[in-house]
Protein backbone atom coordinates (compact mmCIF):
# COMPACT_ATOMS: atom_id res chain seq x y z
CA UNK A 1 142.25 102.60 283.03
CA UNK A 2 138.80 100.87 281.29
CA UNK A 3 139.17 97.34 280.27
CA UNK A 4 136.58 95.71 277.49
CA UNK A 5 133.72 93.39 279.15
CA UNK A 6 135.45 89.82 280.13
CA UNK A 7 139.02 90.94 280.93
CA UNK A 8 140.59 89.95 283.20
CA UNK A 9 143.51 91.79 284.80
CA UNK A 10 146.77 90.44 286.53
CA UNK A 11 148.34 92.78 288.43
CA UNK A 12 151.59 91.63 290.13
CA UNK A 13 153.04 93.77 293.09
CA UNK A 14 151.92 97.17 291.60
CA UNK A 15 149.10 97.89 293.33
CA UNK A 16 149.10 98.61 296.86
CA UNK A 17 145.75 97.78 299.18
CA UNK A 18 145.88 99.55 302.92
CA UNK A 19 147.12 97.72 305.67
CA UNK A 20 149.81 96.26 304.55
CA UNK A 21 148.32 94.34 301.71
CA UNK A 22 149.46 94.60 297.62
CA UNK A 23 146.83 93.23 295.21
CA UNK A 24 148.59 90.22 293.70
CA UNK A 25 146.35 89.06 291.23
CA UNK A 26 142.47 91.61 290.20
CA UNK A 27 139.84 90.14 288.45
CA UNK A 28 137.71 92.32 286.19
CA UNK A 29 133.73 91.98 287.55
CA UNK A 30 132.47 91.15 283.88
CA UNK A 31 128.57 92.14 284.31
CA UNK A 32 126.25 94.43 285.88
CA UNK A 33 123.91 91.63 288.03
CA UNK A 34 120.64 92.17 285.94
CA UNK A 35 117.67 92.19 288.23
CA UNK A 36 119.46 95.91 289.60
CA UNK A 37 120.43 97.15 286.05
CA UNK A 38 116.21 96.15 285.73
CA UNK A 39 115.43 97.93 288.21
CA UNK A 40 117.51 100.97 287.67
CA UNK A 41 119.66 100.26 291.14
CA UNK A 42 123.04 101.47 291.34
CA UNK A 43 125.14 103.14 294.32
CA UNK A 44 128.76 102.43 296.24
CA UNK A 45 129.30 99.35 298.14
CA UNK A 46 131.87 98.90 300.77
CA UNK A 47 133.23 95.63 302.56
CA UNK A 48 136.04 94.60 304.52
CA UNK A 49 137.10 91.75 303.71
CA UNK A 50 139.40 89.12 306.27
CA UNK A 51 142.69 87.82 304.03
CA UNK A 52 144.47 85.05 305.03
CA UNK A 53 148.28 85.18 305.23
CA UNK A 54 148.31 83.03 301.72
CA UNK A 55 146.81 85.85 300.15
CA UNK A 56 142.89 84.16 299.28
CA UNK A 57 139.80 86.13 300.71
CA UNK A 58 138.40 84.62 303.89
CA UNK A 59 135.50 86.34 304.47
CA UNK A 60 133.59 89.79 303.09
CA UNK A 61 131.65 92.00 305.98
CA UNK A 62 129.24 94.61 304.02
CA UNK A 63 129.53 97.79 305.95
CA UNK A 64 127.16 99.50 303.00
CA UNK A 65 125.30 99.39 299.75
CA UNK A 66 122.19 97.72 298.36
CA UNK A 67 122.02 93.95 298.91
CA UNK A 68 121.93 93.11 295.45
CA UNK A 69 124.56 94.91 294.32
CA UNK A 70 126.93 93.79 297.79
CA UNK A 71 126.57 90.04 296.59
CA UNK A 72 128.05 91.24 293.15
CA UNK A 73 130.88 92.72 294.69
CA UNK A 74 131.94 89.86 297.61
CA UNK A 75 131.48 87.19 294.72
CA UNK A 76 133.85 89.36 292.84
CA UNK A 77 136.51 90.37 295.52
CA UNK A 78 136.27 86.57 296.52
CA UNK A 79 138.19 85.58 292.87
CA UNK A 80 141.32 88.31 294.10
CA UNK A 81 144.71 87.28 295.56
CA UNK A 82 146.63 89.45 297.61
CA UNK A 83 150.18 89.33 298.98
CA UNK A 84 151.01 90.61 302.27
CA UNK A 85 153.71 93.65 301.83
CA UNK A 86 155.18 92.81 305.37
CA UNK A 87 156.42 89.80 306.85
CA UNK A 88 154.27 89.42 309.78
CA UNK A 89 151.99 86.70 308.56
CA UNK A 90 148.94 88.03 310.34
CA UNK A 91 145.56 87.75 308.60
CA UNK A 92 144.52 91.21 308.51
CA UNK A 93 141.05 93.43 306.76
CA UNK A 94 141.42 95.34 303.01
CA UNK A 95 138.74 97.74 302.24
CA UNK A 96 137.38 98.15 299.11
CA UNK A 97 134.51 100.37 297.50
CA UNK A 98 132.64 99.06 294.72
CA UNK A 99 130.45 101.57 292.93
CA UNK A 100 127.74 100.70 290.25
CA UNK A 101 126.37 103.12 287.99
CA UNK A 102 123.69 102.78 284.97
CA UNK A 103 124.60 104.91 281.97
CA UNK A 104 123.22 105.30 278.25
CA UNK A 105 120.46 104.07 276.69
CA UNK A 106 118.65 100.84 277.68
CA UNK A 107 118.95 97.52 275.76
CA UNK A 108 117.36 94.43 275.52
CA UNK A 109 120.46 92.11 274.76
CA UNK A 110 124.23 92.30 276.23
CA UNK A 111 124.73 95.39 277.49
CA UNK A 112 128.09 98.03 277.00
CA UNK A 113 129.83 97.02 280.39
CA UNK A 114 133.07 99.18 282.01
CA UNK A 115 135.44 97.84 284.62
CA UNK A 116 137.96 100.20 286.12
CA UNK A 117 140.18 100.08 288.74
CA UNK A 118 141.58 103.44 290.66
CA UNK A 119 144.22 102.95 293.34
CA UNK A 120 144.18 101.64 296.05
CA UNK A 121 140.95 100.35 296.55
CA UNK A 122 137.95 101.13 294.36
CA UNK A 123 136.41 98.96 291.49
CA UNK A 124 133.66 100.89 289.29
CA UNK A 125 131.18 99.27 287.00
CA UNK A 126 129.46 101.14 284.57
CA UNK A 127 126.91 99.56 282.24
CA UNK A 128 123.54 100.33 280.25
CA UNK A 129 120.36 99.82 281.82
CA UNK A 130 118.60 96.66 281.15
CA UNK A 131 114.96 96.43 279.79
CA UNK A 132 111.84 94.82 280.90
CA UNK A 133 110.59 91.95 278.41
CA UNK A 134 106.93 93.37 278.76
CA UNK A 135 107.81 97.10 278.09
CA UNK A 136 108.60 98.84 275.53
CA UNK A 137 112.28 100.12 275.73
CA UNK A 138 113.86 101.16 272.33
CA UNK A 139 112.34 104.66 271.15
CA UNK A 140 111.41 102.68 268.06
CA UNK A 141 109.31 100.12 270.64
CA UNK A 142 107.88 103.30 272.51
CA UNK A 143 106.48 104.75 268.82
CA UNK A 144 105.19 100.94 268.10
CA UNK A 145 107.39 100.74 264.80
CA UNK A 146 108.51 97.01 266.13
């Protein structure tokens, strides 16, 4: 499934997270952070993430990935709900894996941006590569036509 830059998604009781959680309500991460799409960074973060028996997150551990692309993904996780698929009531941990990846041509303005969601547990974000304001970026730049 790909969803447009700015969507967001509400998924009610479809999709399933392990340990006993469902995702109640996902919210599309709507941009690559910039200073990594700068500096070419992408790669696969994973947390675990503490969720309280209402369903908010309570707190996001990163077990791997670049520090400025983790941020990205705990801010992101932090704006999910999820609904416990037992009765127990216990807080309990969701995993999730986050992956990043630069593709296409670099740009100067707002770049092409891809959210997609694969059950159970992994959110990938695709975008163009950003370019430095001192560089030249466009092939047109690189030939000095601008």
């Amino acid at each position: 499934m790909r969803v447009s830059l700015m969507t967001v998604l509400i998924v009610a009781g479809s999709a399933f997270a392990q340990d006993g959680w469902q995702i109640q309500r996902l919210v599309a991460i709507t941009k690559y952070p910039m200073l990594p799409r700068m500096a070419l960074i992408q790669g696969t973060v994973e947390l675990r993430c503490s969720i309280s028996p209402s369903g908010g997150v309570n707190d996001c551990k990163v077990n791997s990935g670049h520090p400025l692309l983790s941020s990205a993904a705990v801010e992101n996780v932090k704006l999910w709900t999820f609904r416990l698929a037992s009765e127990n009531g216990e807080s309990n941990d969701v995993r999730l894996i986050y992956t990043f990846d630069l593709a296409g041509a670099p740009v100067r303005g707002e770049p092409r941006t891809e959210f997609s969601f694969e059950f159970p547990n992994h959110v990938t974000l695709v975008s163009q590569p950003a370019c430095a304001d001192h560089a030249p970026c466009t092939p047109e730049e690189r030939q000095g036509r601008i």
